[in-house]
Protein backbone atom coordinates (compact mmCIF):
# COMPACT_ATOMS: atom_id res chain seq x y z
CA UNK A 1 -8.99 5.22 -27.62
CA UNK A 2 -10.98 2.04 -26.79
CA UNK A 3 -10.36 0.12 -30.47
CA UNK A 4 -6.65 0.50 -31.27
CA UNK A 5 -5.65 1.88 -34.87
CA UNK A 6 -2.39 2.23 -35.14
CA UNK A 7 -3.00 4.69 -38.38
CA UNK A 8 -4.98 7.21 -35.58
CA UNK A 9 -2.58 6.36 -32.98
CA UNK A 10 0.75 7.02 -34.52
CA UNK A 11 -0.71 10.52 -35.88
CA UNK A 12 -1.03 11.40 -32.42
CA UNK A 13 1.76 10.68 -31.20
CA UNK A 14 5.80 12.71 -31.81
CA UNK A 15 8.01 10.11 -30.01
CA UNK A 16 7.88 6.50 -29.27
CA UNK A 17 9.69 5.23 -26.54
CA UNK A 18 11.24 2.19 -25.99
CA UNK A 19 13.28 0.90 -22.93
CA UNK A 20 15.27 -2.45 -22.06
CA UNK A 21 13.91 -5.11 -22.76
CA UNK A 22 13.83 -8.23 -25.03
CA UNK A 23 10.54 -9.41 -26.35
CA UNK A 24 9.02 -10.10 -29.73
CA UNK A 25 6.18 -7.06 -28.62
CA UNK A 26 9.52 -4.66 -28.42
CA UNK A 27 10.58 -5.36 -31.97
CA UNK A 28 6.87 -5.35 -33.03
CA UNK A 29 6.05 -1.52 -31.20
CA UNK A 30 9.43 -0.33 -32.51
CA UNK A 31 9.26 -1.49 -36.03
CA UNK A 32 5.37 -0.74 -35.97
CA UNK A 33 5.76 2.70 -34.72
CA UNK A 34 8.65 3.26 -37.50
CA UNK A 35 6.42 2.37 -40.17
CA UNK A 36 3.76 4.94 -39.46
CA UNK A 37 6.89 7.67 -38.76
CA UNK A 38 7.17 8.09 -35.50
CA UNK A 39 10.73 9.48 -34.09
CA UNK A 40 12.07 6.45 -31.59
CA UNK A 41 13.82 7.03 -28.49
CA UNK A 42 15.04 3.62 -27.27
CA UNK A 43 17.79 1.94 -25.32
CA UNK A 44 20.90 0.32 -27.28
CA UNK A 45 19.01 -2.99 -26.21
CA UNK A 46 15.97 -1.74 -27.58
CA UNK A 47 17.26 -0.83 -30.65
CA UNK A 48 19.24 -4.34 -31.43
CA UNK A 49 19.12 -5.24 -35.17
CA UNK A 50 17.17 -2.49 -36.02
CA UNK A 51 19.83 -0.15 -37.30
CA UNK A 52 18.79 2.38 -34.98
CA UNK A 53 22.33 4.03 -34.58
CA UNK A 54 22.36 7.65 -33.32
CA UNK A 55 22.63 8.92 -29.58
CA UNK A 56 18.76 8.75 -28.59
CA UNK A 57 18.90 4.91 -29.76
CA UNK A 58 21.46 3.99 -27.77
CA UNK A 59 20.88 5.34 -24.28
CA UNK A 60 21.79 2.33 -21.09
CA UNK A 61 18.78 2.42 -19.66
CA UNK A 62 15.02 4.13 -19.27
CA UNK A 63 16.72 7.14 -16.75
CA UNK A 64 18.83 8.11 -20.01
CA UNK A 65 15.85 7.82 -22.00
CA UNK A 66 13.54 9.86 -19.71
CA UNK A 67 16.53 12.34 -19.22
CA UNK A 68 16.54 13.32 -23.29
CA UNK A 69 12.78 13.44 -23.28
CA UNK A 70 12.64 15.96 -20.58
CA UNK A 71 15.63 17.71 -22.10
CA UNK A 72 13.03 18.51 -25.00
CA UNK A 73 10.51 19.82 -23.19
CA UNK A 74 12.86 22.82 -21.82
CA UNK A 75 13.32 23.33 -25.75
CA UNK A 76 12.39 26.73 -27.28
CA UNK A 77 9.63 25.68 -29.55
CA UNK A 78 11.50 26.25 -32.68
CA UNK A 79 14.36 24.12 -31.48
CA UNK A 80 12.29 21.27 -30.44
CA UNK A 81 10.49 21.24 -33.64
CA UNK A 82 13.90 20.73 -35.60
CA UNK A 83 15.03 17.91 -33.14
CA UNK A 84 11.82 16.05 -33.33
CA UNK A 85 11.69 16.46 -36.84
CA UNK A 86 15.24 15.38 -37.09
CA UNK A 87 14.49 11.99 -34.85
CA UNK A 88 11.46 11.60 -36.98
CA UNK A 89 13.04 12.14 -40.08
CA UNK A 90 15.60 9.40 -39.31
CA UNK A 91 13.24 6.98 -37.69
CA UNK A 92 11.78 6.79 -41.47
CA UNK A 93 14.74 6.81 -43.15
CA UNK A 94 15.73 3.85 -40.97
CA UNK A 95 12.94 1.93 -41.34
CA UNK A 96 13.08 2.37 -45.32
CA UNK A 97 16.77 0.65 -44.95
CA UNK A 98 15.45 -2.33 -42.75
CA UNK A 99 12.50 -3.32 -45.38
CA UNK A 100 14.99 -3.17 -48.13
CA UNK A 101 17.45 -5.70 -45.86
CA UNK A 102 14.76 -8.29 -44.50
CA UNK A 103 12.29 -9.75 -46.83
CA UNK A 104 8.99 -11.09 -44.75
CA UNK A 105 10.56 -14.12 -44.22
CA UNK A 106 14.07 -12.95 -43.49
CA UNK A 107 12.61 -10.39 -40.86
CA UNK A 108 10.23 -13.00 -39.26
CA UNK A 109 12.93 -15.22 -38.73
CA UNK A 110 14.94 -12.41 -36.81
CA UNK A 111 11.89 -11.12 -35.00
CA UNK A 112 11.36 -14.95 -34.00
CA UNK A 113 15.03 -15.53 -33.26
CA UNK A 114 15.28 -12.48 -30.70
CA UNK A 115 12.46 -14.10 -28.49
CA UNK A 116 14.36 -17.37 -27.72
């Protein structure tokens, strides 16, 4: 895809991954990938004010990340269907809770304040 639309882009995609690290483009992938309802596998650092709470957000580093995703791939089909589902199911219902706790000011401000 040479001209990036994240509309086209997220449809393609099942899982978003995130790993450690701290950066205004983290909060903006995870967040952005969220909106367009997109299951999110992420370290606990990755997740940070985000509200991302169950055991694929909160994995120590990338190797625990990696590890779940490949644990999904030896998935009968049906079963990995009803866990992505399930992750992408509560990636939206996540991201419905953070718009309804940070206005666009409020959430700027954090976004902002998790750079410095």
């Amino acid at each position: 895809m040479t001209n990036y639309e994240p509309p086209v882009f997220y449809l393609k995609v099942n899982i978003a991954f995130a790993f450690s690290f701290r950066t205004l483009q983290k909060w903006v992938y995870i967040g952005e990938a969220m909106s367009y309802g997109a299951g999110i596998v992420c370290t606990k650092v990755a997740s940070t004010n985000l509200g991302l709470t169950e055991n694929y957000h909160n994995f120590e580093d990338a190797i625990g990340c990696g590890t779940f995703l490949m644990s999904l791939s030896e998935l009968q089909e049906r079963e990995k269907f009803v866990k992505l589902t399930e992750i992408t199911e509560e990636s939206k219902r996540k991201y419905e809770q953070f718009v309804k706790t940070y206005n666009k000011e409020k959430l700027t401000a954090e976004l902002l304040r998790g750079v410095e």
